[in-house]
PDB file of N, CA and C in Angstrom:
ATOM      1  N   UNK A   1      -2.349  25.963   5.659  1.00  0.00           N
ATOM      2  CA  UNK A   1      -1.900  24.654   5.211  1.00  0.00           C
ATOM      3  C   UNK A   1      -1.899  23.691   6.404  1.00  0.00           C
ATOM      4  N   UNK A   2      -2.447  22.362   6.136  1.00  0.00           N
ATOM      5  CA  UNK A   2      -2.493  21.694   7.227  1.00  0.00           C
ATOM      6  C   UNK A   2      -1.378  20.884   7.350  1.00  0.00           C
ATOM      7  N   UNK A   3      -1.354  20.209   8.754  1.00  0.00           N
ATOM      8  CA  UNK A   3       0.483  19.950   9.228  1.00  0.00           C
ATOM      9  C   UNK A   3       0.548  18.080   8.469  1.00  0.00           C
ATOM     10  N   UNK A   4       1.665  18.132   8.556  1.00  0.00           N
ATOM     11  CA  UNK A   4       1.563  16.631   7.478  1.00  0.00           C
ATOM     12  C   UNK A   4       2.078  15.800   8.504  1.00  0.00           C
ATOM     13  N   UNK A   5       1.091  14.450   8.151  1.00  0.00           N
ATOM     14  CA  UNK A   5       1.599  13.092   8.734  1.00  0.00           C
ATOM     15  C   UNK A   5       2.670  12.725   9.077  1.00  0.00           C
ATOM     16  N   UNK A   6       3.280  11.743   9.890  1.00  0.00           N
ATOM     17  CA  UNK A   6       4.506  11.093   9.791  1.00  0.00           C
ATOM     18  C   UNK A   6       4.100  10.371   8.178  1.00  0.00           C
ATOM     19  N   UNK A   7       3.196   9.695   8.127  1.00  0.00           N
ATOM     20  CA  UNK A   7       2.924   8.879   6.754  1.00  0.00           C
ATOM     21  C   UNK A   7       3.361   9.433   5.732  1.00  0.00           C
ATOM     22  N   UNK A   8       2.784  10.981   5.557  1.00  0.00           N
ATOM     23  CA  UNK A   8       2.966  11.846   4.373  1.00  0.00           C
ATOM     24  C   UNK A   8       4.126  12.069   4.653  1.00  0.00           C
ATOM     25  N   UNK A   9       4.689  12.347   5.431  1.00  0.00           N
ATOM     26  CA  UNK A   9       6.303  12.781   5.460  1.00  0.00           C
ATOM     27  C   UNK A   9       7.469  12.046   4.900  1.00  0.00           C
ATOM     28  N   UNK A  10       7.053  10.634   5.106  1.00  0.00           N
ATOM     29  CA  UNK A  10       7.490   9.233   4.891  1.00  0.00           C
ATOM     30  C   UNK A  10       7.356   9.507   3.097  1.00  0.00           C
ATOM     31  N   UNK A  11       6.225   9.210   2.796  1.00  0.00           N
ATOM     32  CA  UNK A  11       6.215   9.424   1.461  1.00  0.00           C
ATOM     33  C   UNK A  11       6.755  10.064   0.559  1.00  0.00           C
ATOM     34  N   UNK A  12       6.405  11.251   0.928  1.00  0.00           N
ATOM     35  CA  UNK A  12       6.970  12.449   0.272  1.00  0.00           C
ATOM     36  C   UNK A  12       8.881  12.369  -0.235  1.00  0.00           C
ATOM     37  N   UNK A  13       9.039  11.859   1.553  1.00  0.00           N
ATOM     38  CA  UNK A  13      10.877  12.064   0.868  1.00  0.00           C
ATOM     39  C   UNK A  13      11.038  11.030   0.082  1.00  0.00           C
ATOM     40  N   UNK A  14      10.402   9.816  -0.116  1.00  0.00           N
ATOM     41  CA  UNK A  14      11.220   8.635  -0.214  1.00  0.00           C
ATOM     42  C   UNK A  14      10.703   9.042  -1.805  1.00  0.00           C
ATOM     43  N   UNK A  15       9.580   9.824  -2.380  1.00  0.00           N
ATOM     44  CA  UNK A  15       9.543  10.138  -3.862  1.00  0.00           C
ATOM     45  C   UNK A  15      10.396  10.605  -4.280  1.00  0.00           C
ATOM     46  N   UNK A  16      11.346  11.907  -3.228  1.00  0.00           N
ATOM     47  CA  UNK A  16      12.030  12.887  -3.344  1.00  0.00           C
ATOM     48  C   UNK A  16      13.437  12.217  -3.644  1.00  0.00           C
ATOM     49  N   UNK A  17      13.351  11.283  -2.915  1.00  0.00           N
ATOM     50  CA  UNK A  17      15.017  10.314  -3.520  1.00  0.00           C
ATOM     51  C   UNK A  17      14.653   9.230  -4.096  1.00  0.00           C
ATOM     52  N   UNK A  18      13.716   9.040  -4.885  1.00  0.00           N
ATOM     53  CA  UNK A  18      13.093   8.075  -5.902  1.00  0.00           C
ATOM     54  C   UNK A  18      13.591   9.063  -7.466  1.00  0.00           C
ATOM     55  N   UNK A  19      13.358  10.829  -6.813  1.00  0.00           N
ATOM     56  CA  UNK A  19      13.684  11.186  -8.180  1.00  0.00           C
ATOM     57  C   UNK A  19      15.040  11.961  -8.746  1.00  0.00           C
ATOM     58  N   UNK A  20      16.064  11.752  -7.205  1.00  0.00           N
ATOM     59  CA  UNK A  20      17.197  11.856  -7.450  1.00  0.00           C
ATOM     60  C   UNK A  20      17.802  10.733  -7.547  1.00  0.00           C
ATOM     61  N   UNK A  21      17.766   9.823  -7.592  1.00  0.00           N
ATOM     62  CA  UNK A  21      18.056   8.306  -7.779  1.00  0.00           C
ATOM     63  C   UNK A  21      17.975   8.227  -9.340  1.00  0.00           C
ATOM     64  N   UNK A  22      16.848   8.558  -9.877  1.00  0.00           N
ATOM     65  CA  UNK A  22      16.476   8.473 -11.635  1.00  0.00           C
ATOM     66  C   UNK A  22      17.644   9.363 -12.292  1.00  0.00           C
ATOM     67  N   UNK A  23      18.192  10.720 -11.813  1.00  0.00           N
ATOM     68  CA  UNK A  23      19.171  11.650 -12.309  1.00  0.00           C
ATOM     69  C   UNK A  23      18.944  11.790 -13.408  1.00  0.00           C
ATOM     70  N   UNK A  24      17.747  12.484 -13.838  1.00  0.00           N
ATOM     71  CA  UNK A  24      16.868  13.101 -14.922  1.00  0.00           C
ATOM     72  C   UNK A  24      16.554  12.008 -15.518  1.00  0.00           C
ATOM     73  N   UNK A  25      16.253  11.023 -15.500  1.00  0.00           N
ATOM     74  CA  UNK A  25      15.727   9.664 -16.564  1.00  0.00           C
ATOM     75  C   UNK A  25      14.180  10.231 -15.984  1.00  0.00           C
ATOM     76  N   UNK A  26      13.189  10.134 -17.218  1.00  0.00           N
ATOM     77  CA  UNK A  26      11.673  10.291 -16.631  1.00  0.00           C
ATOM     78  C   UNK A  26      11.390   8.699 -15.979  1.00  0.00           C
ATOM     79  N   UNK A  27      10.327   9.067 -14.871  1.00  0.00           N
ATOM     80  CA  UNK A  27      10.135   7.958 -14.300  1.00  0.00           C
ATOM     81  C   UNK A  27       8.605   7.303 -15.257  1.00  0.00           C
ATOM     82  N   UNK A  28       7.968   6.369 -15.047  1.00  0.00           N
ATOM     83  CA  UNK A  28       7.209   5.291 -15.757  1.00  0.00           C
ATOM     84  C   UNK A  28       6.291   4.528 -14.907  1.00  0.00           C
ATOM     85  N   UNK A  29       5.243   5.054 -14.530  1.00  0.00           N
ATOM     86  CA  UNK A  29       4.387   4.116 -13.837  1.00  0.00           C
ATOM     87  C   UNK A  29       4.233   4.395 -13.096  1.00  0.00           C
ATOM     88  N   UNK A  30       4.486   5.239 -12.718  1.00  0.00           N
ATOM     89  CA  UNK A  30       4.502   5.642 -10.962  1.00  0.00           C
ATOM     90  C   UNK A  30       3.641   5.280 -10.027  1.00  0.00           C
ATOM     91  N   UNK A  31       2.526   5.801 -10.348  1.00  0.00           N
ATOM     92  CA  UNK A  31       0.936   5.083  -9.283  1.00  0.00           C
ATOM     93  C   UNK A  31       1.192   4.048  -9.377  1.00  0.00           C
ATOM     94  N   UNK A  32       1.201   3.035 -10.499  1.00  0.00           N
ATOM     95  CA  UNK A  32       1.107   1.221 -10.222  1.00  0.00           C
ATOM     96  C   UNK A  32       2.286   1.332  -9.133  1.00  0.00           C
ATOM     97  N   UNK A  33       3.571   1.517  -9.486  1.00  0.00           N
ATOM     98  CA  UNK A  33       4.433   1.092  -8.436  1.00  0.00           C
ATOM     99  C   UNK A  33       4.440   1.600  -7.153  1.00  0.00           C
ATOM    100  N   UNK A  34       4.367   2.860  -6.636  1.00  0.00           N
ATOM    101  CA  UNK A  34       3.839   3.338  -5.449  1.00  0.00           C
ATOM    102  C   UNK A  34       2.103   2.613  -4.794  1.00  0.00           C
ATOM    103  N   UNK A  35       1.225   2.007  -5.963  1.00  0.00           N
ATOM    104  CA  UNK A  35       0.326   1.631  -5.415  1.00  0.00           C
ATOM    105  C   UNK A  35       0.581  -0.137  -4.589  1.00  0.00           C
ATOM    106  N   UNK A  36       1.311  -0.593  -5.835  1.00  0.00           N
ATOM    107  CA  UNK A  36       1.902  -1.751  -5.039  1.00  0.00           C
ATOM    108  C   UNK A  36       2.547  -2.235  -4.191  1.00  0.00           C
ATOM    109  N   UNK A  37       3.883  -0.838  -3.885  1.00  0.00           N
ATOM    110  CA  UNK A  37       5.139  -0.364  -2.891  1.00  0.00           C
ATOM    111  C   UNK A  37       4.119  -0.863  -1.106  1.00  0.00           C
ATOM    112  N   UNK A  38       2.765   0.358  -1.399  1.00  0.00           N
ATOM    113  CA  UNK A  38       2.016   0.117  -0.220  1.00  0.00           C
ATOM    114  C   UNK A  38       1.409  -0.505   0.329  1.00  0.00           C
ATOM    115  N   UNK A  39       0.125  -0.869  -0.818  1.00  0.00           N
ATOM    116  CA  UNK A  39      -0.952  -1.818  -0.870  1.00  0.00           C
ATOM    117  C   UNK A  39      -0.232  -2.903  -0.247  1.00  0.00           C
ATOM    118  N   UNK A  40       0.671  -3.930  -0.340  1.00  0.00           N
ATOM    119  CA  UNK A  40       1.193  -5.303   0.213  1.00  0.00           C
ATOM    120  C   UNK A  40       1.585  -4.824   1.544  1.00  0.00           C
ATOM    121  N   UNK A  41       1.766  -4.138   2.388  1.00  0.00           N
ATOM    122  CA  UNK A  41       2.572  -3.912   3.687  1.00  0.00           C
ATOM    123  C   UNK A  41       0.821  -3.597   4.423  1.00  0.00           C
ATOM    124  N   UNK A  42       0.149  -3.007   4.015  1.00  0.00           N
ATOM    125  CA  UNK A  42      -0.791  -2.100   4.326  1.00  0.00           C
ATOM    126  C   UNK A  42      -2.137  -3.438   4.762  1.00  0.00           C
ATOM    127  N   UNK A  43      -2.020  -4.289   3.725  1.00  0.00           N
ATOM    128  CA  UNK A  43      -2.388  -5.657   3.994  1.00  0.00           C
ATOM    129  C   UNK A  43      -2.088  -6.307   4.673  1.00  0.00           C
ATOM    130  N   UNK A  44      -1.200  -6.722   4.758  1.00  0.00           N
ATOM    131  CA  UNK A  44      -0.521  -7.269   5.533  1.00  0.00           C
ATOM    132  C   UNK A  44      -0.193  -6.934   7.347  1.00  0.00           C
ATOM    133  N   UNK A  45       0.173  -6.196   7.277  1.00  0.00           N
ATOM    134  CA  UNK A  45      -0.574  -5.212   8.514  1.00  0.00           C
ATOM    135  C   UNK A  45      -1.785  -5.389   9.160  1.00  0.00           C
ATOM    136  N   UNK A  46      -2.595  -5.194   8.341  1.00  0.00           N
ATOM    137  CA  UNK A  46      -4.552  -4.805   8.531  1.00  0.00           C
ATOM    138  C   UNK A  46      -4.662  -6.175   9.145  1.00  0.00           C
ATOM    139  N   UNK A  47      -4.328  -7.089   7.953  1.00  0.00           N
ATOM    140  CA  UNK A  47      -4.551  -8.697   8.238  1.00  0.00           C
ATOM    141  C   UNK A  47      -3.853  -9.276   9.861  1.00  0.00           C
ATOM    142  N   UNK A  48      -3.005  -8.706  10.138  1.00  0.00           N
ATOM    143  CA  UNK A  48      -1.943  -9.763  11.645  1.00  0.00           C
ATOM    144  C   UNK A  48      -2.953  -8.885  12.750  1.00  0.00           C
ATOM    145  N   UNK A  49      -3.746  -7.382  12.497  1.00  0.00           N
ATOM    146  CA  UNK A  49      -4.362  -6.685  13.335  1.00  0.00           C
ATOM    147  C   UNK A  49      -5.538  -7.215  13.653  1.00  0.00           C
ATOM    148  N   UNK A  50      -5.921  -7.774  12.097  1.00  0.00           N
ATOM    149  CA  UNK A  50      -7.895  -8.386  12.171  1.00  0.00           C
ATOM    150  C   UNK A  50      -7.537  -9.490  12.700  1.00  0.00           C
ATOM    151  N   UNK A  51      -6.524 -10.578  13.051  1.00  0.00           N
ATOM    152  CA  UNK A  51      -5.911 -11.655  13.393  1.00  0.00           C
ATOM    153  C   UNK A  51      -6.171 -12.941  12.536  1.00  0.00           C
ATOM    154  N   UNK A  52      -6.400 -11.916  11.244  1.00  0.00           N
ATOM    155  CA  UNK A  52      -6.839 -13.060   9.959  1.00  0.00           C
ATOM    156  C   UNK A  52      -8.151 -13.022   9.446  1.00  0.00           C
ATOM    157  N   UNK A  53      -8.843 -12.276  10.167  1.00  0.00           N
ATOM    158  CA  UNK A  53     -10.148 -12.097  10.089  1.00  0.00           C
ATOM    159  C   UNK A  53     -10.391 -11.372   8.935  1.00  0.00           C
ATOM    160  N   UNK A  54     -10.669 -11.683   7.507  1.00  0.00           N
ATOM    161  CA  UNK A  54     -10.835 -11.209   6.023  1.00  0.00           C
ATOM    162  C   UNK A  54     -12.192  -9.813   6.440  1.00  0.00           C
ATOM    163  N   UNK A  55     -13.236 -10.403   7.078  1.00  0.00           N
ATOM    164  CA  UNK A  55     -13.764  -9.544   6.957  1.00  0.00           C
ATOM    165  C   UNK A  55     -14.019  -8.562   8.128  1.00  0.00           C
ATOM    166  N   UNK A  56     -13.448  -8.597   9.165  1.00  0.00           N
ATOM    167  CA  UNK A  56     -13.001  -7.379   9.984  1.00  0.00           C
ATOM    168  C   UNK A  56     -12.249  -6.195   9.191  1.00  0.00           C
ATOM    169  N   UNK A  57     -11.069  -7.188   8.950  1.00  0.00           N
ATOM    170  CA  UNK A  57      -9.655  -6.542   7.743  1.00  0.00           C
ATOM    171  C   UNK A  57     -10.630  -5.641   6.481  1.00  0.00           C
ATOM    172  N   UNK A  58     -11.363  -6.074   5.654  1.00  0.00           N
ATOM    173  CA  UNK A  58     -12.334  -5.393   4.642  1.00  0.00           C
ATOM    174  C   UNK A  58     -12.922  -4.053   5.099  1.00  0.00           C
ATOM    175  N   UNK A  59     -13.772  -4.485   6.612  1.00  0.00           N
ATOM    176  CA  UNK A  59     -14.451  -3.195   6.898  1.00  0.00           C
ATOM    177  C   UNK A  59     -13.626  -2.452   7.623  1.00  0.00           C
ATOM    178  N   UNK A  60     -12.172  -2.638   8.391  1.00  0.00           N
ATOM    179  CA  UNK A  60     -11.263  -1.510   8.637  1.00  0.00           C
ATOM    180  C   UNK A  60     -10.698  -0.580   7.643  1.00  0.00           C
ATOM    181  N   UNK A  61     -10.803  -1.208   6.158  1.00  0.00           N
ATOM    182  CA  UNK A  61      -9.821  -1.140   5.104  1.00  0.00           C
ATOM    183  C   UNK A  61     -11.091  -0.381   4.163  1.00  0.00           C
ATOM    184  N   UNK A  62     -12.262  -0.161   4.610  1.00  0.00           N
ATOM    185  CA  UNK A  62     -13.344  -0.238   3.256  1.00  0.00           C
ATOM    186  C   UNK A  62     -13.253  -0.518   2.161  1.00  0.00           C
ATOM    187  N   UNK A  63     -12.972  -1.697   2.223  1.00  0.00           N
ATOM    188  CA  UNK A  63     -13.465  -2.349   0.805  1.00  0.00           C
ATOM    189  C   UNK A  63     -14.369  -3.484   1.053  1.00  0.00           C
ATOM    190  N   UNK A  64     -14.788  -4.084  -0.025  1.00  0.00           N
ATOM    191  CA  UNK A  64     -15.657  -5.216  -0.331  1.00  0.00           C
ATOM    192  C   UNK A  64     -14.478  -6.611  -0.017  1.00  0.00           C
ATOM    193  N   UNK A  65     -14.848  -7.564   0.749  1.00  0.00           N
ATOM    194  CA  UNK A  65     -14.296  -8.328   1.506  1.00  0.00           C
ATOM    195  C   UNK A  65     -13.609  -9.038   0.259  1.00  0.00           C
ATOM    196  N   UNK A  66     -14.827  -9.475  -0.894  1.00  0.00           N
ATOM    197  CA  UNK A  66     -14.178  -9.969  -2.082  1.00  0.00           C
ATOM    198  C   UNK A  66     -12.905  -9.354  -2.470  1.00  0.00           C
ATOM    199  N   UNK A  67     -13.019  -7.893  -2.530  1.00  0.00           N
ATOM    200  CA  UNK A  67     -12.344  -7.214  -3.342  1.00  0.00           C
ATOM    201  C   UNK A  67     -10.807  -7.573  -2.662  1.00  0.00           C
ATOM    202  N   UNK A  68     -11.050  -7.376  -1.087  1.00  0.00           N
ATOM    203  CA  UNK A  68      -9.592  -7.944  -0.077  1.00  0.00           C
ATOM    204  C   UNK A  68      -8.821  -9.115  -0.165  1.00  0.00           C
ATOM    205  N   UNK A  69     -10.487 -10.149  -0.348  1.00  0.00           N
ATOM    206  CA  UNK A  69      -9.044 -11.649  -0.598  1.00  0.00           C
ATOM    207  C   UNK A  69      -8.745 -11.742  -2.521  1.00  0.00           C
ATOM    208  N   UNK A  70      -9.268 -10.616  -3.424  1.00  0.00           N
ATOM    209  CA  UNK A  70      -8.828 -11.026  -4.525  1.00  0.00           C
ATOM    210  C   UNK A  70      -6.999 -10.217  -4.387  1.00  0.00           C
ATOM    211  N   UNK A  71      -7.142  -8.965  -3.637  1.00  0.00           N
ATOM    212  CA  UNK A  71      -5.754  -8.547  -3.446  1.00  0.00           C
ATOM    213  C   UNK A  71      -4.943  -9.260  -2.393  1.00  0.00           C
ATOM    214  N   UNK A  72      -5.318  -9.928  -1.496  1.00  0.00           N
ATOM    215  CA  UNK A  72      -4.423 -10.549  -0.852  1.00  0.00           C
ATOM    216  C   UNK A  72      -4.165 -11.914  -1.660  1.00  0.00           C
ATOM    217  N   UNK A  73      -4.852 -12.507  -2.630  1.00  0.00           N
ATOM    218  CA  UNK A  73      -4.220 -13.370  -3.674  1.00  0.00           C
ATOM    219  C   UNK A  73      -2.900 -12.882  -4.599  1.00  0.00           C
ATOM    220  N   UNK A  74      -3.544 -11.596  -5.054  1.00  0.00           N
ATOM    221  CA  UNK A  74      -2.778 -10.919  -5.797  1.00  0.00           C
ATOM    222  C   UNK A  74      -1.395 -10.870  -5.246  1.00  0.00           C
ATOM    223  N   UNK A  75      -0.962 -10.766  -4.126  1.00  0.00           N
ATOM    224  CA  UNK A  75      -0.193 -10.158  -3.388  1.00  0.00           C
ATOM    225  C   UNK A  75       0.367 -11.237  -2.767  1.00  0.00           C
ATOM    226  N   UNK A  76      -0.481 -12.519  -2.822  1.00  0.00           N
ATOM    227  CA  UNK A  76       0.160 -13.544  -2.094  1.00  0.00           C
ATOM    228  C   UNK A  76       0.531 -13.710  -0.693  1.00  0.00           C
ATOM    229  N   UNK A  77      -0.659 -13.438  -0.192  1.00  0.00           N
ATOM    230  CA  UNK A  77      -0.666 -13.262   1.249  1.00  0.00           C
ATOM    231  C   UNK A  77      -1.499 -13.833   1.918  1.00  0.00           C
ATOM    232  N   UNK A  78      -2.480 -14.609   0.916  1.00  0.00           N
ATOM    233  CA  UNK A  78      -2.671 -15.916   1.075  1.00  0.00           C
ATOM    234  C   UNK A  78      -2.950 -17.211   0.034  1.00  0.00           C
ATOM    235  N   UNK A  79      -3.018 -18.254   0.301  1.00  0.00           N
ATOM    236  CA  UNK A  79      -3.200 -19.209  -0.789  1.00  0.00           C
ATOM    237  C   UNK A  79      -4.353 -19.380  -1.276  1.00  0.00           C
ATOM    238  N   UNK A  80      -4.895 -19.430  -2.509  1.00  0.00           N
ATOM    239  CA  UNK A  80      -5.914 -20.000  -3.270  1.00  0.00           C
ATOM    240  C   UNK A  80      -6.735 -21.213  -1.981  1.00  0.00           C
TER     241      UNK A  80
END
């Protein structure tokens, strides 16, 4: 078994008291909200590193540069 991230480690617990927090209620959505939890910080991040640079930020991030400023709209991290 291979040794886990600080990242994964990070993750892992904060699910782990995401699902003692619920105290048996089933949880609902989970990927959207864990995808959104990250995706905005993760951007945001990439972006102050590329120093704004959309498409530095895209090819650190692999995605399609479009695909970056339609989520950094999404996300509001920058203006129309």
């Amino acid at each position: 078994m291979s040794k886990r991230t600080p990242l994964e480690t990070c993750v892992r617990d904060t699910l782990e008291q995401y699902f003692k927090d619920l105290r048996g209620t089933e949880p609902h959505s989970m990927h959207e909200m864990v995808m959104h939890a990250v995706e905005r910080p993760l951007l945001d991040v990439v972006m102050q590193h590329a120093e704004g640079n959309q498409s530095k930020a895209a090819e650190w991030l692999g995605i399609n540069r479009n695909t970056l400023r339609r989520k950094l709209l999404d996300h509001k991290l920058i203006k129309p």
